[in-house]
C-alpha atoms as a PDB file:
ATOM      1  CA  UNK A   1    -116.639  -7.012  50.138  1.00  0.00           C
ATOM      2  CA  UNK A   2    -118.124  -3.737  50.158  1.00  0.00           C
ATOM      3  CA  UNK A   3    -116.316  -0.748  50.352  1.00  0.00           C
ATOM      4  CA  UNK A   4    -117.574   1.736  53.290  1.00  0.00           C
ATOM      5  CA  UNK A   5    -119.413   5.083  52.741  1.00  0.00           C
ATOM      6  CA  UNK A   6    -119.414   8.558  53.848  1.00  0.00           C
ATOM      7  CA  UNK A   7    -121.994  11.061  52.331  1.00  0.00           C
ATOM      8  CA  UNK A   8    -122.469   8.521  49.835  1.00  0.00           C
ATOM      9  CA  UNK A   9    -118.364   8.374  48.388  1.00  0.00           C
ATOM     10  CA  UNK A  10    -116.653   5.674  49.687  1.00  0.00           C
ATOM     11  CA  UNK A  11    -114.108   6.069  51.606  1.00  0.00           C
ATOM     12  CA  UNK A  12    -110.795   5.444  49.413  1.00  0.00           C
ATOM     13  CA  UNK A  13    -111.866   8.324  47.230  1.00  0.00           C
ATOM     14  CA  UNK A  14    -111.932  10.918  49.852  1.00  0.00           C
ATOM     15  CA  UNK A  15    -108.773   9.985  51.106  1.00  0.00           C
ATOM     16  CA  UNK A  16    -106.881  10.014  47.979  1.00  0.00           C
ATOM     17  CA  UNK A  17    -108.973  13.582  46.928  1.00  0.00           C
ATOM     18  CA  UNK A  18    -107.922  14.712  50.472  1.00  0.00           C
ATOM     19  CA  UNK A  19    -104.334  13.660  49.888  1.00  0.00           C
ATOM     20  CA  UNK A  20    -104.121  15.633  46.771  1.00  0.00           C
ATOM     21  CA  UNK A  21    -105.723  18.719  48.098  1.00  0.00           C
ATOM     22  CA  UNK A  22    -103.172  18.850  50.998  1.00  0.00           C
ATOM     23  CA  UNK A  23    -100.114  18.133  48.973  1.00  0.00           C
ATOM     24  CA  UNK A  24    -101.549  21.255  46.736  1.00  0.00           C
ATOM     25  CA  UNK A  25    -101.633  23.392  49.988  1.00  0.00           C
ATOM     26  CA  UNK A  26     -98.178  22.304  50.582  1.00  0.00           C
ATOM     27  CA  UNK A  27     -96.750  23.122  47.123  1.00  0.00           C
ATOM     28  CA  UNK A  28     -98.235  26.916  47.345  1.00  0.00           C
ATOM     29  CA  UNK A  29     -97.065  27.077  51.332  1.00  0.00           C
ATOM     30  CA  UNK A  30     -94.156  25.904  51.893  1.00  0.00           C
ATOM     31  CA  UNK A  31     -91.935  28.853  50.096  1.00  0.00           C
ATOM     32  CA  UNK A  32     -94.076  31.666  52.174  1.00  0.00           C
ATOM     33  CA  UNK A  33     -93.473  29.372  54.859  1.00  0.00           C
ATOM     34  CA  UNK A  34     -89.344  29.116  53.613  1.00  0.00           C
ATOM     35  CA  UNK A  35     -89.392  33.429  53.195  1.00  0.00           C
ATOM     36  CA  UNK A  36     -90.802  34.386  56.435  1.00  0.00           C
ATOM     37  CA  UNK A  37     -88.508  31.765  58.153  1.00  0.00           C
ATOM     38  CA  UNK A  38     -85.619  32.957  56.209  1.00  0.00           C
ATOM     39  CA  UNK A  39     -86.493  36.793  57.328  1.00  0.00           C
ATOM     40  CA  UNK A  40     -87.056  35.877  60.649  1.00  0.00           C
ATOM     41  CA  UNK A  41     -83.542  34.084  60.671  1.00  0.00           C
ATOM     42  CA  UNK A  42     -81.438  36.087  58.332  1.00  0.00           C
ATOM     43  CA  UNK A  43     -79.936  33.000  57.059  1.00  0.00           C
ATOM     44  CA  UNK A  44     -80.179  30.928  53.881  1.00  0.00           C
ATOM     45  CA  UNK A  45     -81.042  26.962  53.584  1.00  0.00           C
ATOM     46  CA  UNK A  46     -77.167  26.572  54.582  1.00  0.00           C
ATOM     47  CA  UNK A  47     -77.681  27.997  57.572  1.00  0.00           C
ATOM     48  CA  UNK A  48     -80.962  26.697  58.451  1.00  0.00           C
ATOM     49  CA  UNK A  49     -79.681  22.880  57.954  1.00  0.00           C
ATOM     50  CA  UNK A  50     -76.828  24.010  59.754  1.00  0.00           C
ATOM     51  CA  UNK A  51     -78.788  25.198  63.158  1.00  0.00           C
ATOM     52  CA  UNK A  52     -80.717  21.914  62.489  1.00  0.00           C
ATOM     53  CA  UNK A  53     -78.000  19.612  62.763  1.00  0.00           C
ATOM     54  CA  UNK A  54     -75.982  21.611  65.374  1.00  0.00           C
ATOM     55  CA  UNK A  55     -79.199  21.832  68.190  1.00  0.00           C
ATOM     56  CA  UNK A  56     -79.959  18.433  67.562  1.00  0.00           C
ATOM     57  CA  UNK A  57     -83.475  18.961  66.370  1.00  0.00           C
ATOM     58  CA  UNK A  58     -82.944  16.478  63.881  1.00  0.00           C
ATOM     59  CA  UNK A  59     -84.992  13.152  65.045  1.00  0.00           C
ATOM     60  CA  UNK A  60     -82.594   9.967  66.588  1.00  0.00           C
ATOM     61  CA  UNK A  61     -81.634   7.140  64.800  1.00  0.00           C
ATOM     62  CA  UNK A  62     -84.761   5.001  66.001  1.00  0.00           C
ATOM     63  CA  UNK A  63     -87.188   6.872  64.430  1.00  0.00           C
ATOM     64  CA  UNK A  64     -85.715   6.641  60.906  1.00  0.00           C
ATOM     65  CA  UNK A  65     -85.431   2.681  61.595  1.00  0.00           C
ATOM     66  CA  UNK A  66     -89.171   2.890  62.902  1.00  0.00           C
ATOM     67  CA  UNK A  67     -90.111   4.977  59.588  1.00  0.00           C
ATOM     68  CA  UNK A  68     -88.433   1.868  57.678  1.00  0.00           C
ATOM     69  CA  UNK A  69     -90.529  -0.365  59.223  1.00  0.00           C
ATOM     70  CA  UNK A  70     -93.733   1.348  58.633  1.00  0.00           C
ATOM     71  CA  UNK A  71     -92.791   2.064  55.004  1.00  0.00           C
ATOM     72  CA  UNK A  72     -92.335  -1.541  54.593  1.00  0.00           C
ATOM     73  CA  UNK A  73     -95.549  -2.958  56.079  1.00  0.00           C
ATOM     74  CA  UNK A  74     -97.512  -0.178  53.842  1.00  0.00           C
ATOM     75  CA  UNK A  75     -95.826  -1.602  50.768  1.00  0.00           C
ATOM     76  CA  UNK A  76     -97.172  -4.734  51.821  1.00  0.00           C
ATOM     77  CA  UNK A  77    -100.772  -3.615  51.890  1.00  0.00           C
ATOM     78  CA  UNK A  78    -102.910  -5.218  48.208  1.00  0.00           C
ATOM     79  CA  UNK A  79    -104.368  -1.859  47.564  1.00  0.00           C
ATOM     80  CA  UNK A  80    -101.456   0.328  48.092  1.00  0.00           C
ATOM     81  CA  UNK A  81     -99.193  -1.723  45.232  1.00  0.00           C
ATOM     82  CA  UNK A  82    -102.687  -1.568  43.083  1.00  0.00           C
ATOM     83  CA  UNK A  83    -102.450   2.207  43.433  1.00  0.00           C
ATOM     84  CA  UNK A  84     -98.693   2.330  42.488  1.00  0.00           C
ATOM     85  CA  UNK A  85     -99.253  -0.034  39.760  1.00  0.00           C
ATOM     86  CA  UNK A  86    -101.883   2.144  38.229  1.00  0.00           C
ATOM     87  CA  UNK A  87     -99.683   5.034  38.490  1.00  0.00           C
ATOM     88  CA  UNK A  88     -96.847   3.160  37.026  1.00  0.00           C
ATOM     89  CA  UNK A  89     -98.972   1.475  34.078  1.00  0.00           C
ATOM     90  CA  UNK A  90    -101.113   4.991  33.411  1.00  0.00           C
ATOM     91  CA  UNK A  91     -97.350   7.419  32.609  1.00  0.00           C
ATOM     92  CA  UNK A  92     -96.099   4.867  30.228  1.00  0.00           C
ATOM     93  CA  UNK A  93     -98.836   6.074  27.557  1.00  0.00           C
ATOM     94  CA  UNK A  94     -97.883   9.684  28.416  1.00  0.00           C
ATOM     95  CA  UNK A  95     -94.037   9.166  28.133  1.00  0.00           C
ATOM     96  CA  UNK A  96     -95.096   7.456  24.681  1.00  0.00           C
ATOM     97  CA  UNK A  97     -96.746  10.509  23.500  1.00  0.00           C
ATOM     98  CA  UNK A  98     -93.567  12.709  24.288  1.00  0.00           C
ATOM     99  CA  UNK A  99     -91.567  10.412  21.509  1.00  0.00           C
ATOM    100  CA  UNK A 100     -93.683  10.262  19.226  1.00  0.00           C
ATOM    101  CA  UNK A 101     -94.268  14.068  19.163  1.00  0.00           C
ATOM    102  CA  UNK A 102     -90.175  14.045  18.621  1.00  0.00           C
ATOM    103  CA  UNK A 103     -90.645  11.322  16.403  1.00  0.00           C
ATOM    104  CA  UNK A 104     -93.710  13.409  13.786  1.00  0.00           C
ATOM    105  CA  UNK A 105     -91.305  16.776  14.185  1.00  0.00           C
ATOM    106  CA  UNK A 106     -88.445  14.714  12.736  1.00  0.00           C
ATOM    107  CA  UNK A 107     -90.317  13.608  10.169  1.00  0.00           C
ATOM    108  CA  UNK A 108     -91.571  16.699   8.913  1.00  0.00           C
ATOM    109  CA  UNK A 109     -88.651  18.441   9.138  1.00  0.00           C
ATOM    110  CA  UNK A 110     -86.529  15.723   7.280  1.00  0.00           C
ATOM    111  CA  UNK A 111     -89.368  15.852   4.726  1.00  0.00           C
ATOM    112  CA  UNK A 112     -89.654  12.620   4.892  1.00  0.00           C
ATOM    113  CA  UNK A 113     -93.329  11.181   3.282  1.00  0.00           C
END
Protein backbone atom coordinates (compact mmCIF):
# COMPACT_ATOMS: atom_id res chain seq x y z
CA UNK A 1 0.00 0.00 0.00
CA UNK A 2 1.22 3.28 -0.81
CA UNK A 3 1.47 5.92 1.47
CA UNK A 4 -0.31 9.34 0.21
CA UNK A 5 1.54 12.56 -0.83
CA UNK A 6 1.47 16.17 -0.36
CA UNK A 7 4.16 18.39 -2.11
CA UNK A 8 5.89 15.29 -2.62
CA UNK A 9 6.29 14.17 1.57
CA UNK A 10 3.94 11.81 2.48
CA UNK A 11 1.69 12.45 4.68
CA UNK A 12 2.83 10.75 8.14
CA UNK A 13 5.91 12.92 8.04
CA UNK A 14 4.19 16.19 8.01
CA UNK A 15 2.05 15.29 10.67
CA UNK A 16 4.56 14.10 13.05
CA UNK A 17 7.00 17.40 11.89
CA UNK A 18 3.77 19.43 12.50
CA UNK A 19 3.22 17.79 15.87
CA UNK A 20 6.63 18.66 16.99
CA UNK A 21 6.61 22.18 15.80
CA UNK A 22 3.36 22.88 17.79
CA UNK A 23 4.37 21.18 20.96
CA UNK A 24 7.65 23.61 20.55
CA UNK A 25 5.22 26.64 20.31
CA UNK A 26 3.59 25.35 23.34
CA UNK A 27 6.73 24.86 25.48
CA UNK A 28 7.91 28.70 24.73
CA UNK A 29 3.97 29.94 25.19
CA UNK A 30 2.47 28.63 27.68
CA UNK A 31 4.47 30.56 30.70
CA UNK A 32 3.79 34.13 28.81
CA UNK A 33 0.51 32.73 28.49
CA UNK A 34 0.68 31.56 32.64
CA UNK A 35 2.28 35.50 33.49
CA UNK A 36 -0.17 37.59 31.75
CA UNK A 37 -3.02 35.36 33.16
CA UNK A 38 -1.51 35.50 36.52
CA UNK A 39 -1.30 39.58 36.21
CA UNK A 40 -4.53 39.82 34.91
CA UNK A 41 -5.83 37.68 37.96
CA UNK A 42 -3.56 38.57 40.79
CA UNK A 43 -3.57 35.07 41.87
CA UNK A 44 -1.12 32.17 41.80
CA UNK A 45 -1.75 28.45 40.26
CA UNK A 46 -3.65 27.89 43.75
CA UNK A 47 -5.94 30.23 43.01
CA UNK A 48 -6.38 29.70 39.44
CA UNK A 49 -7.26 25.79 40.03
CA UNK A 50 -9.27 27.04 42.69
CA UNK A 51 -11.68 29.47 40.43
CA UNK A 52 -11.54 26.42 38.06
CA UNK A 53 -13.04 23.98 40.20
CA UNK A 54 -15.38 26.42 42.07
CA UNK A 55 -17.23 27.92 38.52
CA UNK A 56 -17.41 24.62 37.24
CA UNK A 57 -15.37 25.20 34.16
CA UNK A 58 -13.85 22.02 34.63
CA UNK A 59 -15.40 19.52 31.82
CA UNK A 60 -18.26 16.68 33.26
CA UNK A 61 -17.59 13.34 33.96
CA UNK A 62 -18.61 12.11 30.32
CA UNK A 63 -16.08 13.69 28.60
CA UNK A 64 -13.18 12.19 30.60
CA UNK A 65 -14.99 8.64 30.00
CA UNK A 66 -15.31 9.73 26.20
CA UNK A 67 -11.43 10.79 26.26
CA UNK A 68 -10.88 7.05 27.63
CA UNK A 69 -12.48 5.70 24.91
CA UNK A 70 -10.73 7.54 22.24
CA UNK A 71 -7.35 6.97 23.92
CA UNK A 72 -8.07 3.39 23.75
CA UNK A 73 -9.14 2.93 20.11
CA UNK A 74 -5.84 5.11 19.13
CA UNK A 75 -3.73 2.59 21.03
CA UNK A 76 -5.29 0.14 18.95
CA UNK A 77 -4.24 1.69 15.67
CA UNK A 78 -0.76 -0.69 13.94
CA UNK A 79 1.10 2.46 13.29
CA UNK A 80 0.56 4.31 16.42
CA UNK A 81 2.16 1.20 18.72
CA UNK A 82 4.99 1.13 15.75
CA UNK A 83 5.65 4.76 16.63
CA UNK A 84 5.73 4.10 20.45
CA UNK A 85 7.75 1.10 19.93
CA UNK A 86 10.37 3.01 18.08
CA UNK A 87 10.44 5.53 20.71
CA UNK A 88 10.66 2.94 23.34
CA UNK A 89 13.42 0.72 21.48
CA UNK A 90 15.49 4.10 20.20
CA UNK A 91 16.08 5.65 24.44
CA UNK A 92 17.31 2.34 25.58
CA UNK A 93 20.76 3.01 23.63
CA UNK A 94 20.74 6.55 25.09
CA UNK A 95 20.00 5.48 28.75
CA UNK A 96 22.99 2.93 28.00
CA UNK A 97 25.31 5.65 27.20
CA UNK A 98 24.47 7.56 30.55
CA UNK A 99 25.99 4.27 32.53
CA UNK A 100 28.55 3.70 30.85
CA UNK A 101 29.80 7.34 31.03
CA UNK A 102 29.38 6.62 35.07
CA UNK A 103 30.81 3.42 34.48
CA UNK A 104 34.51 4.97 32.38
CA UNK A 105 34.54 7.96 35.27
CA UNK A 106 34.68 5.20 37.89
CA UNK A 107 37.19 3.60 36.32
CA UNK A 108 39.50 6.28 35.92
CA UNK A 109 39.12 7.61 39.03
CA UNK A 110 39.63 4.20 40.89
CA UNK A 111 42.69 3.90 38.62
CA UNK A 112 41.70 0.94 37.69
CA UNK A 113 43.63 -0.43 34.15
Amino acid sequence: MRSKKIFGLSISLVLINLASILERADENLLPAVYKEVSAAFDAGPTDLGLHLVSNGILPPHSIWKDSWIAARSVMKVRTFQIIVLQGIVGSLPWAAVVFFTMWFRQQQLSGAE
